[in-house]
N, C-alpha and C. Protein backbone atom coordinates (compact mmCIF):
# COMPACT_ATOMS: atom_id res chain seq x y z
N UNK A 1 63.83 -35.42 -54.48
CA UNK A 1 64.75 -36.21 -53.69
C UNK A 1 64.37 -37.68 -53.83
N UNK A 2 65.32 -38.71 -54.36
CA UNK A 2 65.16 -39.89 -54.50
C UNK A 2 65.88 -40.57 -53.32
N UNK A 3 65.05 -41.34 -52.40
CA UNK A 3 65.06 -42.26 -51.35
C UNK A 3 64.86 -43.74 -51.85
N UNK A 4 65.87 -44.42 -50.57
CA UNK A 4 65.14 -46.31 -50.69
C UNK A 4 64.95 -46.20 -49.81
N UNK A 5 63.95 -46.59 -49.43
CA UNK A 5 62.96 -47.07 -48.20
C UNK A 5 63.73 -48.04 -47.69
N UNK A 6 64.16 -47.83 -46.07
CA UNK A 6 64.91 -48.62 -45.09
C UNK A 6 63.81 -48.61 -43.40
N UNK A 7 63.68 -49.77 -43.78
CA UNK A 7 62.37 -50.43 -42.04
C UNK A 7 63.18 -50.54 -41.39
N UNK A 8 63.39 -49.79 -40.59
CA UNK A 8 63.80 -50.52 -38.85
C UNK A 8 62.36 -50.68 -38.44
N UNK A 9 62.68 -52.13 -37.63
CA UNK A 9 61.59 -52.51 -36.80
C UNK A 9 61.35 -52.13 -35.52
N UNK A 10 60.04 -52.17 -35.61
CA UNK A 10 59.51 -51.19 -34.61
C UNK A 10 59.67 -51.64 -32.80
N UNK A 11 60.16 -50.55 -31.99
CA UNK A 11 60.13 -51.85 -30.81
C UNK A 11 58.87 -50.96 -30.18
N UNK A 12 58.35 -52.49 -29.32
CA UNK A 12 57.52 -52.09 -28.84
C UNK A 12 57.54 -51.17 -26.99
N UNK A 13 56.76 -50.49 -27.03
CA UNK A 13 56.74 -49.91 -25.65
C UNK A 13 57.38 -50.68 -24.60
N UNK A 14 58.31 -49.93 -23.62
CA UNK A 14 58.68 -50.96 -23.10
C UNK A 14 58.15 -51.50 -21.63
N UNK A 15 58.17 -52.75 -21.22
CA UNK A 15 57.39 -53.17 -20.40
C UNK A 15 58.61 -52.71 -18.74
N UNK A 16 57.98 -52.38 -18.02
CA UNK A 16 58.17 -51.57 -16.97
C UNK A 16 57.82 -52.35 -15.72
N UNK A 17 58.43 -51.78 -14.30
CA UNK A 17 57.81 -52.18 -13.08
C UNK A 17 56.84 -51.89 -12.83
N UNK A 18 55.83 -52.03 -11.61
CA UNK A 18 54.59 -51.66 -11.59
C UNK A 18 54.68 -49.86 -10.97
N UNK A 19 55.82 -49.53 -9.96
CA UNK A 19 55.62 -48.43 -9.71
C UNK A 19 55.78 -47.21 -10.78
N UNK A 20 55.45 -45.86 -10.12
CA UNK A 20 55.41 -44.72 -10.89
C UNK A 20 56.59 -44.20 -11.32
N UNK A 21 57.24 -44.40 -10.91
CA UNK A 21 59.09 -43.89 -11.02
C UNK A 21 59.73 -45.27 -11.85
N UNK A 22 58.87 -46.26 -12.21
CA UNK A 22 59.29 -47.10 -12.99
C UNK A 22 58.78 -47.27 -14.32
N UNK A 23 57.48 -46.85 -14.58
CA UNK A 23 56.94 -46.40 -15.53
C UNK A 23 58.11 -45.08 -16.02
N UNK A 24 57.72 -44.10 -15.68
CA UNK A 24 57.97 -42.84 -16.17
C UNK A 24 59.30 -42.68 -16.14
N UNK A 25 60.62 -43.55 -15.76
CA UNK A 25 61.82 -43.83 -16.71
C UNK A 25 62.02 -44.82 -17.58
N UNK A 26 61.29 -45.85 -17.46
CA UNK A 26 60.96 -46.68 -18.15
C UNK A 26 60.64 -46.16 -19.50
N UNK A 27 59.21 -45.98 -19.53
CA UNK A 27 59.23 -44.57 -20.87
C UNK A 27 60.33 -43.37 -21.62
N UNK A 28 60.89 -42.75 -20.89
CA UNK A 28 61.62 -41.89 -20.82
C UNK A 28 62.67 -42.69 -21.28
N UNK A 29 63.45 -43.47 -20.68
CA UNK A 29 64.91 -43.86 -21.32
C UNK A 29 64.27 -45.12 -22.99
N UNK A 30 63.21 -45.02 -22.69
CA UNK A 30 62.35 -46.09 -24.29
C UNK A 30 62.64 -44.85 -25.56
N UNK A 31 61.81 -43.44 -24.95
CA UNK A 31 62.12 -42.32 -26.07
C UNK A 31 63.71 -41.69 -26.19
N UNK A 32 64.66 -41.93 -25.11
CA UNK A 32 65.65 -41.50 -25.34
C UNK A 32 66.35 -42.40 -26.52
N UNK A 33 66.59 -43.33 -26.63
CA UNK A 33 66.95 -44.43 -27.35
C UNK A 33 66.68 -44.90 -28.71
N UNK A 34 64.68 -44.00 -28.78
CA UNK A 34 64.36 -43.77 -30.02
C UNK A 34 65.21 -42.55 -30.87
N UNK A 35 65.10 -41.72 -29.99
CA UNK A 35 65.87 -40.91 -30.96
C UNK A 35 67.06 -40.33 -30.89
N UNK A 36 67.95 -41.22 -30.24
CA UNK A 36 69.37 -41.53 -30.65
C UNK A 36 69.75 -42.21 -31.87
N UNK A 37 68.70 -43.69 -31.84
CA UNK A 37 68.61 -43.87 -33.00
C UNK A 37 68.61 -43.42 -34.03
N UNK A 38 67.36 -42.81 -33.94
CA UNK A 38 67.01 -42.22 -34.91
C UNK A 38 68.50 -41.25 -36.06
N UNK A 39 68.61 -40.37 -34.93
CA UNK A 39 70.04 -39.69 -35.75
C UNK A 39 71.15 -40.68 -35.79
N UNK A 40 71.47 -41.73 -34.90
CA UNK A 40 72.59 -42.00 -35.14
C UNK A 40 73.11 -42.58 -36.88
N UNK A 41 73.82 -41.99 -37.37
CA UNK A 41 74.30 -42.96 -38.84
C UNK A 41 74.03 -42.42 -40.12
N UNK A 42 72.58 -40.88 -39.68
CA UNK A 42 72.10 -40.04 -40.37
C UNK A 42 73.00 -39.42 -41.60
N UNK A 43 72.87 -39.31 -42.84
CA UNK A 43 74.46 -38.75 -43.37
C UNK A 43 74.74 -37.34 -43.57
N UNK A 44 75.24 -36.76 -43.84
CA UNK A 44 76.04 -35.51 -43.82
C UNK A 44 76.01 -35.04 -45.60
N UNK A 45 75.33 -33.80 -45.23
CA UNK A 45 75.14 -33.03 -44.66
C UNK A 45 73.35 -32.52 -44.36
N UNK A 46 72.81 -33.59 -44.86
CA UNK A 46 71.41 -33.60 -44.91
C UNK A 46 71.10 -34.05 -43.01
N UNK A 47 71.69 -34.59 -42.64
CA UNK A 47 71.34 -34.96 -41.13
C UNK A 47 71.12 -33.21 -40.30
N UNK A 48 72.13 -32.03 -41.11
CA UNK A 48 72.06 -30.38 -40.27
C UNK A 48 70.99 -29.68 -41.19
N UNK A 49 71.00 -30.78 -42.25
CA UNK A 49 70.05 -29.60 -43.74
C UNK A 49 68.78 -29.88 -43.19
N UNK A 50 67.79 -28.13 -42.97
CA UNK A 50 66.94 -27.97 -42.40
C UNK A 50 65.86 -28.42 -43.66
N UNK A 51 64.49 -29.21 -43.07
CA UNK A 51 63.77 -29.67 -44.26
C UNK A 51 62.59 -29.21 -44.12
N UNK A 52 62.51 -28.11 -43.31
CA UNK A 52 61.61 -27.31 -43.24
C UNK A 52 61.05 -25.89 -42.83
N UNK A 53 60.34 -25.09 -43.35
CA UNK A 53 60.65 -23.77 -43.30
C UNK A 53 61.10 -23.24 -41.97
N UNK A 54 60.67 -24.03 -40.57
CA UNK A 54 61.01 -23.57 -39.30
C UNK A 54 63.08 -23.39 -38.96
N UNK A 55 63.29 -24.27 -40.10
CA UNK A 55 64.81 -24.44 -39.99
C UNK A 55 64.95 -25.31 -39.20
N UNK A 56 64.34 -26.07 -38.64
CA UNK A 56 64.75 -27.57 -37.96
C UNK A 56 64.98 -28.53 -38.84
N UNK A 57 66.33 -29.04 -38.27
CA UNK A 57 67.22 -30.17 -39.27
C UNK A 57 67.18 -31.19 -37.75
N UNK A 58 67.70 -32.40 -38.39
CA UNK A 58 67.90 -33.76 -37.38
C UNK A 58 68.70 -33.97 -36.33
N UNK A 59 70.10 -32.98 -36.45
CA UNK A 59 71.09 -33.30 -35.65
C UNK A 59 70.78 -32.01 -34.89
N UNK A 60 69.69 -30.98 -35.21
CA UNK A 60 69.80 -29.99 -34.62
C UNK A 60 68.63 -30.47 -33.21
N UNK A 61 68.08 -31.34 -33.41
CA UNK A 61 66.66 -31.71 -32.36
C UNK A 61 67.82 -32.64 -31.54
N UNK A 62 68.49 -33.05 -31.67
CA UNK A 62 69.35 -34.32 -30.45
C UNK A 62 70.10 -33.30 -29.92
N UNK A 63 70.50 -32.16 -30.71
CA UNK A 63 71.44 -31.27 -29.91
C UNK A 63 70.79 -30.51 -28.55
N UNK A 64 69.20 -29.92 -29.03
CA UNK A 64 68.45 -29.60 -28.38
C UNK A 64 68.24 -30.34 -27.41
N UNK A 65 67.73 -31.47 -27.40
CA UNK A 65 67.47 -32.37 -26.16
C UNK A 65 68.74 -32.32 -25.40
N UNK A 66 69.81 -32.28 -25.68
CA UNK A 66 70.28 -32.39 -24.83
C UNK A 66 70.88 -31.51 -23.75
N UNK A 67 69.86 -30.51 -24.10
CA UNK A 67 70.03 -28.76 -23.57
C UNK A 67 69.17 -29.33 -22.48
N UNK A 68 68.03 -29.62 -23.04
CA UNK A 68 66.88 -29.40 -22.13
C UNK A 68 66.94 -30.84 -21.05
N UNK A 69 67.92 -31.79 -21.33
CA UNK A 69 68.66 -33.19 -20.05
C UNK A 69 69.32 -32.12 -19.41
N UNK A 70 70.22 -31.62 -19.87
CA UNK A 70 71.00 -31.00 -19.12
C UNK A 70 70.65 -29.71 -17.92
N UNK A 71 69.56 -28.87 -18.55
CA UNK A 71 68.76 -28.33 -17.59
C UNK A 71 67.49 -28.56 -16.96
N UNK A 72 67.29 -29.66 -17.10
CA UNK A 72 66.24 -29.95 -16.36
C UNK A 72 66.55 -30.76 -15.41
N UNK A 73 67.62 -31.95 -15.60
CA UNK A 73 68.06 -32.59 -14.34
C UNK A 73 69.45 -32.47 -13.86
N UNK A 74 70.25 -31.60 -14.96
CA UNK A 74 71.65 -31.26 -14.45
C UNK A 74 71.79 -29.77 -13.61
N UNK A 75 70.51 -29.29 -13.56
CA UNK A 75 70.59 -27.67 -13.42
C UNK A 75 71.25 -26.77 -13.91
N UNK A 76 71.69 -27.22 -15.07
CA UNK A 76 72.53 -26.31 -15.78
C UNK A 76 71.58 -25.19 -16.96
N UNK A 77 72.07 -23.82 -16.14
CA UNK A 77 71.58 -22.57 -17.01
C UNK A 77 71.95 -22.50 -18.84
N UNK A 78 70.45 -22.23 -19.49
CA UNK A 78 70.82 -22.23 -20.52
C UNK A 78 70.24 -20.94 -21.24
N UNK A 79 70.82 -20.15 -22.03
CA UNK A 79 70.81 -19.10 -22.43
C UNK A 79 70.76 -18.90 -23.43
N UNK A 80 69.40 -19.05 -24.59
CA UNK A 80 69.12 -19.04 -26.21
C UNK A 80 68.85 -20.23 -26.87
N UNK A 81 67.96 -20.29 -25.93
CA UNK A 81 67.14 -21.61 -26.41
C UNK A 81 67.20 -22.39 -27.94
N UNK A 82 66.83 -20.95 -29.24
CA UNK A 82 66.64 -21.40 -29.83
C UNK A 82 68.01 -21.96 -30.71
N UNK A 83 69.29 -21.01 -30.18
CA UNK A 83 70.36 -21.81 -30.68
C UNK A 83 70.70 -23.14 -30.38
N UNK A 84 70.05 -23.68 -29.40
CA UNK A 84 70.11 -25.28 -29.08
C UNK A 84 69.64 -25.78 -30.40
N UNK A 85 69.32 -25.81 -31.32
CA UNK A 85 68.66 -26.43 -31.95
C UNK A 85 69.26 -26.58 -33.26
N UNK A 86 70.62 -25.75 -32.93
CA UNK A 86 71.76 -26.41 -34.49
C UNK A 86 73.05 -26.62 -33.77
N UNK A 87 73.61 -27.72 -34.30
CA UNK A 87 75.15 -28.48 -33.64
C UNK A 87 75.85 -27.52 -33.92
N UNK A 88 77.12 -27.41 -33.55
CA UNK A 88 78.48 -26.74 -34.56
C UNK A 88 79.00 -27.41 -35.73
N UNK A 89 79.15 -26.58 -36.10
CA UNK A 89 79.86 -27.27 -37.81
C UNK A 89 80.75 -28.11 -37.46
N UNK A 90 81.38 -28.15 -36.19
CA UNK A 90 82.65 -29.19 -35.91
C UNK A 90 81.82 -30.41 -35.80
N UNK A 91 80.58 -30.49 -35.08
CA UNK A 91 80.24 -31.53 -34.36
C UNK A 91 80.17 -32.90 -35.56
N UNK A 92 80.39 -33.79 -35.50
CA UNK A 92 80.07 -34.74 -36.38
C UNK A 92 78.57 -35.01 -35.68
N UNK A 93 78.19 -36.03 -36.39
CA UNK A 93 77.05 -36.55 -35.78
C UNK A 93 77.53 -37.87 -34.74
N UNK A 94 78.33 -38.33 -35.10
CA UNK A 94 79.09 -39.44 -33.62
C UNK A 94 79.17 -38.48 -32.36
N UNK A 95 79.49 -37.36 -32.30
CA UNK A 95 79.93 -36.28 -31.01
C UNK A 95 78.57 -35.75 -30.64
N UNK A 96 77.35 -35.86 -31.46
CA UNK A 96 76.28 -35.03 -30.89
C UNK A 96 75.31 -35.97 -30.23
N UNK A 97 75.18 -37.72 -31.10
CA UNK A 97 74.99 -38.40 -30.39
C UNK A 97 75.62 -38.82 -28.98
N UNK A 98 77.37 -38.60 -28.90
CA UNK A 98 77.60 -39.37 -27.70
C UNK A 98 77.18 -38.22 -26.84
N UNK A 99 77.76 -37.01 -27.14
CA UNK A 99 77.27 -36.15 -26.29
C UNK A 99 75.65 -36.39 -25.65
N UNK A 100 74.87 -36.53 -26.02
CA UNK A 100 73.55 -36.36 -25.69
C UNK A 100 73.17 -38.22 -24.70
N UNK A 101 74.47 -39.30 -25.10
CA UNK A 101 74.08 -40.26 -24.25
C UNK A 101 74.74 -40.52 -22.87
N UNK A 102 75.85 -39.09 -23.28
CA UNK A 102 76.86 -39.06 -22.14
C UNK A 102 76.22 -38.11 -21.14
N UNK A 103 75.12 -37.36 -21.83
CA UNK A 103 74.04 -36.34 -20.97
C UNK A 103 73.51 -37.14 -20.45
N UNK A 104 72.84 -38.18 -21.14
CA UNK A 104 71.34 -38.84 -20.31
C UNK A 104 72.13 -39.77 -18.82
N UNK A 105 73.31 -40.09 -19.07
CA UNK A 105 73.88 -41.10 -18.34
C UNK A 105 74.10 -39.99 -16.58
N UNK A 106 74.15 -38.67 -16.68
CA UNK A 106 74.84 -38.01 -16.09
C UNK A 106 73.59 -37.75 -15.40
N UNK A 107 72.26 -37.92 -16.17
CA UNK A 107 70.89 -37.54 -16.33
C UNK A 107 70.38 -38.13 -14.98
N UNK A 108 70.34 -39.39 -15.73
CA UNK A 108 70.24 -40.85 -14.82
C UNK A 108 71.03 -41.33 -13.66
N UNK A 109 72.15 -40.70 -12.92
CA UNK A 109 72.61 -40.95 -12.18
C UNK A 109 72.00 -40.11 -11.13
N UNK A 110 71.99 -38.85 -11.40
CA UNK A 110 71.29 -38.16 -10.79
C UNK A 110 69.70 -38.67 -9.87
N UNK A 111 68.75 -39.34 -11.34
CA UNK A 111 67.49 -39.62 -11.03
C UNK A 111 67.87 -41.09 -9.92
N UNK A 112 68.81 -41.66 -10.32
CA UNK A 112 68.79 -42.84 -9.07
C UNK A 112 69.09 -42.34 -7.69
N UNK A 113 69.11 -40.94 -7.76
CA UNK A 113 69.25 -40.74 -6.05
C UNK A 113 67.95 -40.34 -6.02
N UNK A 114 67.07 -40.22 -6.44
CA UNK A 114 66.00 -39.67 -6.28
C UNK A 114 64.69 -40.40 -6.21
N UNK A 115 64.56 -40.75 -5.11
CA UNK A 115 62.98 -41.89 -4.95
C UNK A 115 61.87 -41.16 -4.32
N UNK A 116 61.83 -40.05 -4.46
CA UNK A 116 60.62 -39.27 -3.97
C UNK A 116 59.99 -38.41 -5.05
N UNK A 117 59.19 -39.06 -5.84
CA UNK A 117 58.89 -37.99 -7.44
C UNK A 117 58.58 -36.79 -6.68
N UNK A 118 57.86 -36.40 -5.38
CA UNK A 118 57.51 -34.98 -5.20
C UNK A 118 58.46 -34.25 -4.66
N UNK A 119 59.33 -34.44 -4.63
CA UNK A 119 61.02 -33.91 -3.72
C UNK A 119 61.59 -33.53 -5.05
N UNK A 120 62.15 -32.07 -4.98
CA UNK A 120 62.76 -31.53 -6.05
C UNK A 120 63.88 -32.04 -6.29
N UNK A 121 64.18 -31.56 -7.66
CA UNK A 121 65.49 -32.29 -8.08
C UNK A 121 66.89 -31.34 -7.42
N UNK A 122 67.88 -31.85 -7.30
CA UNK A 122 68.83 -30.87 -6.42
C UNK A 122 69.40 -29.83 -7.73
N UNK A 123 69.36 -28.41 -6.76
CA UNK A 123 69.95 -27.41 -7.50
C UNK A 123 70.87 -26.67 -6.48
N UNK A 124 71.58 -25.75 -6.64
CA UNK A 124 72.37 -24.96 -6.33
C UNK A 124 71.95 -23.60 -6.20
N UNK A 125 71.43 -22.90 -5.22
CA UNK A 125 70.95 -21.42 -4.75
C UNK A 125 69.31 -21.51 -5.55
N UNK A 126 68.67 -22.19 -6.02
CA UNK A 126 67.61 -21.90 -6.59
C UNK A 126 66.39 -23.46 -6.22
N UNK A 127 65.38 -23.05 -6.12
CA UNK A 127 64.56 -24.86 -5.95
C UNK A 127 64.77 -25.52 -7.55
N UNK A 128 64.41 -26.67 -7.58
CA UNK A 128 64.29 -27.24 -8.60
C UNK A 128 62.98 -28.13 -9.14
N UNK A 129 62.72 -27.97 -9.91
CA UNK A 129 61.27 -28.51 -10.49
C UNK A 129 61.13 -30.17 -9.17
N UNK A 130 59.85 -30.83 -9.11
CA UNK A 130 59.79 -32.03 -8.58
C UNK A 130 60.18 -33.10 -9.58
N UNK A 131 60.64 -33.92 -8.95
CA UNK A 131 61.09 -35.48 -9.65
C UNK A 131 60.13 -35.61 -11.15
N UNK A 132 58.87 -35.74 -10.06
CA UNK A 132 57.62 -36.09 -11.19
C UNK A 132 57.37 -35.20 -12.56
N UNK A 133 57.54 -33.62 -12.18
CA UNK A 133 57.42 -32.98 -13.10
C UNK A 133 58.53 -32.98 -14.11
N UNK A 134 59.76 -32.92 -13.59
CA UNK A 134 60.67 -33.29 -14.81
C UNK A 134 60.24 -34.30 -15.62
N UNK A 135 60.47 -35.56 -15.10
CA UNK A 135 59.85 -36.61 -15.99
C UNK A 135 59.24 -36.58 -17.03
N UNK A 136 58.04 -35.88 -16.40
CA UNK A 136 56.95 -35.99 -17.23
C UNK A 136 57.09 -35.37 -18.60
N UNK A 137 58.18 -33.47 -18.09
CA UNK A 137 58.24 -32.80 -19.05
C UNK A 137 59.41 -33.56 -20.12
N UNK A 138 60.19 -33.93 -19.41
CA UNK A 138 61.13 -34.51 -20.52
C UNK A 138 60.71 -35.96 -21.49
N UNK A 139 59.64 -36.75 -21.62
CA UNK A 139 58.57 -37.95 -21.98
C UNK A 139 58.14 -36.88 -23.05
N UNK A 140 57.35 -35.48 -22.26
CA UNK A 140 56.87 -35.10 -23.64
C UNK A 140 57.82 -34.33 -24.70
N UNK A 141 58.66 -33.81 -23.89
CA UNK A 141 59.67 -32.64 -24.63
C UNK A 141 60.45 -34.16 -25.80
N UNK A 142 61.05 -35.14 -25.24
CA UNK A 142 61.42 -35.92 -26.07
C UNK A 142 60.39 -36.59 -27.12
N UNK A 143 59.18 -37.27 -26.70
CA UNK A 143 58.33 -37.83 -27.47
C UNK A 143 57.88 -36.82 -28.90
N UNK A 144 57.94 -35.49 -28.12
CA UNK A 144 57.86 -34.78 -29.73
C UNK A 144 58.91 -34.59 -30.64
N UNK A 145 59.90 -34.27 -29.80
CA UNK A 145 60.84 -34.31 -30.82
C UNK A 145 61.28 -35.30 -31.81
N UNK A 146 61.30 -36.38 -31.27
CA UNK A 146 61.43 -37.85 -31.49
C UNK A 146 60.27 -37.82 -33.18
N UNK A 147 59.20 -38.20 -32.41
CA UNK A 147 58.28 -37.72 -33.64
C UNK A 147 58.57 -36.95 -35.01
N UNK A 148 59.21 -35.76 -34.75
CA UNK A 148 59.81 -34.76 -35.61
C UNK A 148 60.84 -35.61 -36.60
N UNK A 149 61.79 -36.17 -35.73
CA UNK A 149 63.11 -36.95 -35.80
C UNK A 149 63.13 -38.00 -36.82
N UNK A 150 61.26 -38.75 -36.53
CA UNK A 150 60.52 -39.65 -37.54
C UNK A 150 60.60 -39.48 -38.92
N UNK A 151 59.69 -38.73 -39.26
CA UNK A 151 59.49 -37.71 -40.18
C UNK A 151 60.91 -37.04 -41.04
N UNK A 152 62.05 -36.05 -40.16
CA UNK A 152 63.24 -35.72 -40.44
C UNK A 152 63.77 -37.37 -41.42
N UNK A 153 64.18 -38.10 -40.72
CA UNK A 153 64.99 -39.28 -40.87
C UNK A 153 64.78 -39.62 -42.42
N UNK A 154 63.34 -39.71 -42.52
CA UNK A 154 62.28 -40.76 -43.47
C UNK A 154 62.95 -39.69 -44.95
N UNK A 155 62.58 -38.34 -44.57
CA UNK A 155 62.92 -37.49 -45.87
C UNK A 155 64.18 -37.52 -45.91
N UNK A 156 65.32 -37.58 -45.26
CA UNK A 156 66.61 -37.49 -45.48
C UNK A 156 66.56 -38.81 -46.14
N UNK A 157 66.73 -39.95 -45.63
CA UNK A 157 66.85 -41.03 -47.10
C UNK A 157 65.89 -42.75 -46.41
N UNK A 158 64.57 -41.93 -46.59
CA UNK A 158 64.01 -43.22 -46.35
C UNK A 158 63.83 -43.79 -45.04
N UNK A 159 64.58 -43.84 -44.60
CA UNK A 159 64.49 -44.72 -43.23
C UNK A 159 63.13 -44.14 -42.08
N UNK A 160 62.75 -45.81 -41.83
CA UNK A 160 61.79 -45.45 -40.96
C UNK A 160 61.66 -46.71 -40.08
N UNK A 161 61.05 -46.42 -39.06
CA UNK A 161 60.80 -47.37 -37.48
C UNK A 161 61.38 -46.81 -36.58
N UNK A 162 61.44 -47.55 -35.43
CA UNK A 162 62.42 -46.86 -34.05
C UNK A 162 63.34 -47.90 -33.88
């Protein structure tokens, strides 16, 4: 596979309020953004072509995340995890990105009612994880993927930074 090397520049961490709920979206919406990026613009059909034996492709990790926004702060039940992890053949990659920023937005509205990290997140007949623990899990659940996304991007044609 012949690539040209394309730098996006790197941004740096982003600088935050001093509290804990300002950090830890602070972070959180820094990695969401990375790897929106990341896929957004990706080309077709190498953005779904899996580049490695696990069968994880690029548009299939933004699709995923946005399983795991959606149930972790939307409470929405999800059922086959591992099919999160490939788009539909319909999806372009414009629809999987907006989808996944039209998640985080739905994400984030949510978290602004929420100023008590140890107060669960609201669910319907069931408790819901605490403020804090979502967070945290979704920083790492994204930061790896993201990572992955790195890597994905670079072999599809070059491109690298956040």
């Amino acid at each position: 596979m012949t690539t040209a090397s394309r730098r996006r520049r790197d941004t740096s961490p982003p600088r935050t309020g001093g509290t804990e709920i300002e950090v830890l979206r602070g972070f959180l919406d820094y990695l969401r953004a990375s790897i929106a990026a990341k896929v957004d613009g990706a080309p077709e059909p190498q953005v779904r072509t899996p580049a490695v034996p696990s069968g994880t492709n690029l548009l299939g990790l933004l699709n995923h995340l946005t399983s795991v926004e959606r149930a972790t702060f939307l409470g929405e039940e999800v059922t086959g995890w591992q099919a999160t992890f490939h788009a539909a053949p319909a999806d372009s990659v414009a629809d999987v990105v907006e989808r996944y920023r039209r998640t985080v937005e739905r994400a984030n509205d949510v978290l602004d009612r929420c100023t008590d990290l140890a107060a669960p997140l609201p669910r319907t007949g069931r408790p819901g994880p605490s403020v804090r623990w979502a967070l945290t899990h979704l920083i790492e659940e994204t930061g790896r993927h993201a990572g992955h996304a790195d890597i994905l991007r670079e072999l599809i044609d070059g491109t690298t930074g956040r």
